[in-house]
C-alpha atoms as a PDB file:
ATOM      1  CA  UNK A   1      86.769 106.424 -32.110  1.00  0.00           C
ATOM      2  CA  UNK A   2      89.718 108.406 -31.415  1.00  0.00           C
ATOM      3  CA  UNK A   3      92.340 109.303 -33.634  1.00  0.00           C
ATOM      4  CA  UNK A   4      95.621 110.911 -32.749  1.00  0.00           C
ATOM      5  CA  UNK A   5      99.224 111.166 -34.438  1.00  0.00           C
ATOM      6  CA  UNK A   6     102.644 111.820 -32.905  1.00  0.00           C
ATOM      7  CA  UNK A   7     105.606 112.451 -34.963  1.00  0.00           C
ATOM      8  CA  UNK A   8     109.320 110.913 -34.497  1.00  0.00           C
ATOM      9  CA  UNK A   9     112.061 113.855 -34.776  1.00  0.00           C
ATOM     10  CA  UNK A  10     115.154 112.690 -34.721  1.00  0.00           C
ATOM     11  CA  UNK A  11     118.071 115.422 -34.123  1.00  0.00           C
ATOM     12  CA  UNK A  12     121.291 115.083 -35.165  1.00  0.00           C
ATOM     13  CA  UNK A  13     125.151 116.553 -34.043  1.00  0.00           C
ATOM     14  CA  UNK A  14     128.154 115.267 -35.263  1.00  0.00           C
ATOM     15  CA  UNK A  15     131.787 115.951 -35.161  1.00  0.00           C
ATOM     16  CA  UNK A  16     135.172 114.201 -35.890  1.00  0.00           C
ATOM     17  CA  UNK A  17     134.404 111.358 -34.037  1.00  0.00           C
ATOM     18  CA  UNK A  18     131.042 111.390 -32.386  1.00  0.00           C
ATOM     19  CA  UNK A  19     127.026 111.300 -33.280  1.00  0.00           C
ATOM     20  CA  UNK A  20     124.766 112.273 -30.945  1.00  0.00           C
ATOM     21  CA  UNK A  21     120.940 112.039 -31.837  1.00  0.00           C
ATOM     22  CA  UNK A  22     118.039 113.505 -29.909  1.00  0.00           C
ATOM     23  CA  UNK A  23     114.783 111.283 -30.344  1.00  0.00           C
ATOM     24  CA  UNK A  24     111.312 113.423 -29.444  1.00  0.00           C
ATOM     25  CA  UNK A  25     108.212 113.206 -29.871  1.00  0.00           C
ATOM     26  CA  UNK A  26     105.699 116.245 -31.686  1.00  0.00           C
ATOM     27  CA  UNK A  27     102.201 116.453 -32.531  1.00  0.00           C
ATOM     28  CA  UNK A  28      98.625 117.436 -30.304  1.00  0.00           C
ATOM     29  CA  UNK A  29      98.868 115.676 -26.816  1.00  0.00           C
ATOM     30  CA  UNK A  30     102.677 114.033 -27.853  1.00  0.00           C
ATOM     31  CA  UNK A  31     104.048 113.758 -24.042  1.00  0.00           C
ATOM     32  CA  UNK A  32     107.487 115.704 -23.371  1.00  0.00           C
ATOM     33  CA  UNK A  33     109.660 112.753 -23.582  1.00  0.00           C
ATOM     34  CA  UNK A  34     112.796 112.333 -25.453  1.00  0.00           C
ATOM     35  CA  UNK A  35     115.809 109.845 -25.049  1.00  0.00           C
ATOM     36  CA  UNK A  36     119.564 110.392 -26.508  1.00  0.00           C
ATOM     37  CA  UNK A  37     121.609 108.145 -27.943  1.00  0.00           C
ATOM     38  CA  UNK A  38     125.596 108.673 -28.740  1.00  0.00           C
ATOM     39  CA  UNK A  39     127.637 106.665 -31.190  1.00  0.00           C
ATOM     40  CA  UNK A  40     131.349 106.613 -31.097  1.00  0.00           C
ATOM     41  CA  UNK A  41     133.626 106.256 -34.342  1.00  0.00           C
ATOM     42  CA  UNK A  42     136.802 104.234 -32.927  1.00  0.00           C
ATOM     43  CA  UNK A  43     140.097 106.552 -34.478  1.00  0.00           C
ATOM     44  CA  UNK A  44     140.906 103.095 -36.225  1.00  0.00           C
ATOM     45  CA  UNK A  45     137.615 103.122 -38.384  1.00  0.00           C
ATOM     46  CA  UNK A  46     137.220 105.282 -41.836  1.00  0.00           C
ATOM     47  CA  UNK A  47     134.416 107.839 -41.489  1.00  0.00           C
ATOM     48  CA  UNK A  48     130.987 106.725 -42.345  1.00  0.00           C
ATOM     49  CA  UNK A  49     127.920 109.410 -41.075  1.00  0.00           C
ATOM     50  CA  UNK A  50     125.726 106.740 -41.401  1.00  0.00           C
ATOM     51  CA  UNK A  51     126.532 104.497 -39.500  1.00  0.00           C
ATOM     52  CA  UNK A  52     127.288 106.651 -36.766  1.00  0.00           C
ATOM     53  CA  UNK A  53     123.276 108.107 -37.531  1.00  0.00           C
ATOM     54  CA  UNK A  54     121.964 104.842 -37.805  1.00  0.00           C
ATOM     55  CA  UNK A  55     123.744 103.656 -34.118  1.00  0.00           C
ATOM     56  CA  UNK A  56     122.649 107.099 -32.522  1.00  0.00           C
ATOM     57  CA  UNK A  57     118.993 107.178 -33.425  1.00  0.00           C
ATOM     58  CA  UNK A  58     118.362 103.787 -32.483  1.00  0.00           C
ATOM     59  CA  UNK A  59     120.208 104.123 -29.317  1.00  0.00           C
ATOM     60  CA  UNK A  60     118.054 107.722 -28.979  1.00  0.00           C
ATOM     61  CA  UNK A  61     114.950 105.563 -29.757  1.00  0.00           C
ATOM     62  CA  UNK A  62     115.316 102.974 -27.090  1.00  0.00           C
ATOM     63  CA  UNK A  63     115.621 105.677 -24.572  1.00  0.00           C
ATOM     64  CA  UNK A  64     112.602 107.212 -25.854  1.00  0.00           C
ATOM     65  CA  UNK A  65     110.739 104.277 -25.353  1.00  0.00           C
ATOM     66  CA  UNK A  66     111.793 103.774 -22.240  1.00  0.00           C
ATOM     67  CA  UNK A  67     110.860 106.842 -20.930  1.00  0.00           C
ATOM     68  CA  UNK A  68     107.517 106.266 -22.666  1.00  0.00           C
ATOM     69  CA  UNK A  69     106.815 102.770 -21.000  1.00  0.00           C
ATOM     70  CA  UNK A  70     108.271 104.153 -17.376  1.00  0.00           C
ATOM     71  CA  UNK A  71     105.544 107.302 -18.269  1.00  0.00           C
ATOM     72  CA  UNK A  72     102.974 104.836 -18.848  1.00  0.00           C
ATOM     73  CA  UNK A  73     103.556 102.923 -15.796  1.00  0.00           C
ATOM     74  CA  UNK A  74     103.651 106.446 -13.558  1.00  0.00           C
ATOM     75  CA  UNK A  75     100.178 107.118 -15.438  1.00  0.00           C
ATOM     76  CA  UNK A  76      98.592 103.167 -14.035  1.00  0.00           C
ATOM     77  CA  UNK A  77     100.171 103.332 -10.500  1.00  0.00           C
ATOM     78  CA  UNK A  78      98.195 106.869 -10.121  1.00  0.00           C
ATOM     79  CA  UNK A  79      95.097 105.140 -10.851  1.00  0.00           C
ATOM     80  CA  UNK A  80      95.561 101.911  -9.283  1.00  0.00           C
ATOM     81  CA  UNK A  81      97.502 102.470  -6.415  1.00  0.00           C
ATOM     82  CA  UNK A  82      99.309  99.556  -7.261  1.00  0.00           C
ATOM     83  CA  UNK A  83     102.552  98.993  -8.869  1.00  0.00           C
ATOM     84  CA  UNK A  84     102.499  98.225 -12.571  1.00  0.00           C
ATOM     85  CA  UNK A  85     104.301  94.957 -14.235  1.00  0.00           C
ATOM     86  CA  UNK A  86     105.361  96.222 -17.743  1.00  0.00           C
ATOM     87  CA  UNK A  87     106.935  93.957 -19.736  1.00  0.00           C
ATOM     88  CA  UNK A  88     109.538  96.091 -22.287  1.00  0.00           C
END
């Protein structure tokens, strides 16, 4: 049986009115993939970090999985020949 383990990072930058959060992936074998995600504080709202966090890193974790899943797909056309049907 195999075992391995990859590891989430999630990076975050911030400033007045903006989060931005890197999503990547570490750990032995973990493929180079990583997916942003931006949130947006409207001038209107009351800061919050959190929220803004909580919006970026899931919006930096769907792109990460998407690239993992379009990855995947690259990986079964190369040994098919045929095109893969993913459902994400």
């Amino acid at each position: 049986m195999m075992h391995n383990h990859w590891i989430v990072d999630l990076n975050f930058e911030e400033d007045d009115t903006r989060t931005t959060c890197t999503a990547s992936l570490s750990g032995f074998s973990a493929p180079g993939v990583q997916g942003t995600g931006t949130a947006r504080r409207s001038p209107d709202d009351s800061p919050d970090s959190v929220i803004g966090e909580e919006l970026a890193a899931a919006r930096a974790c769907s792109q990460l999985a998407h690239a993992l899943v379009d990855r995947a797909a690259t990986g079964i056309e190369s040994h098919t020949h045929e095109q893969p049907r993913l459902i994400f």
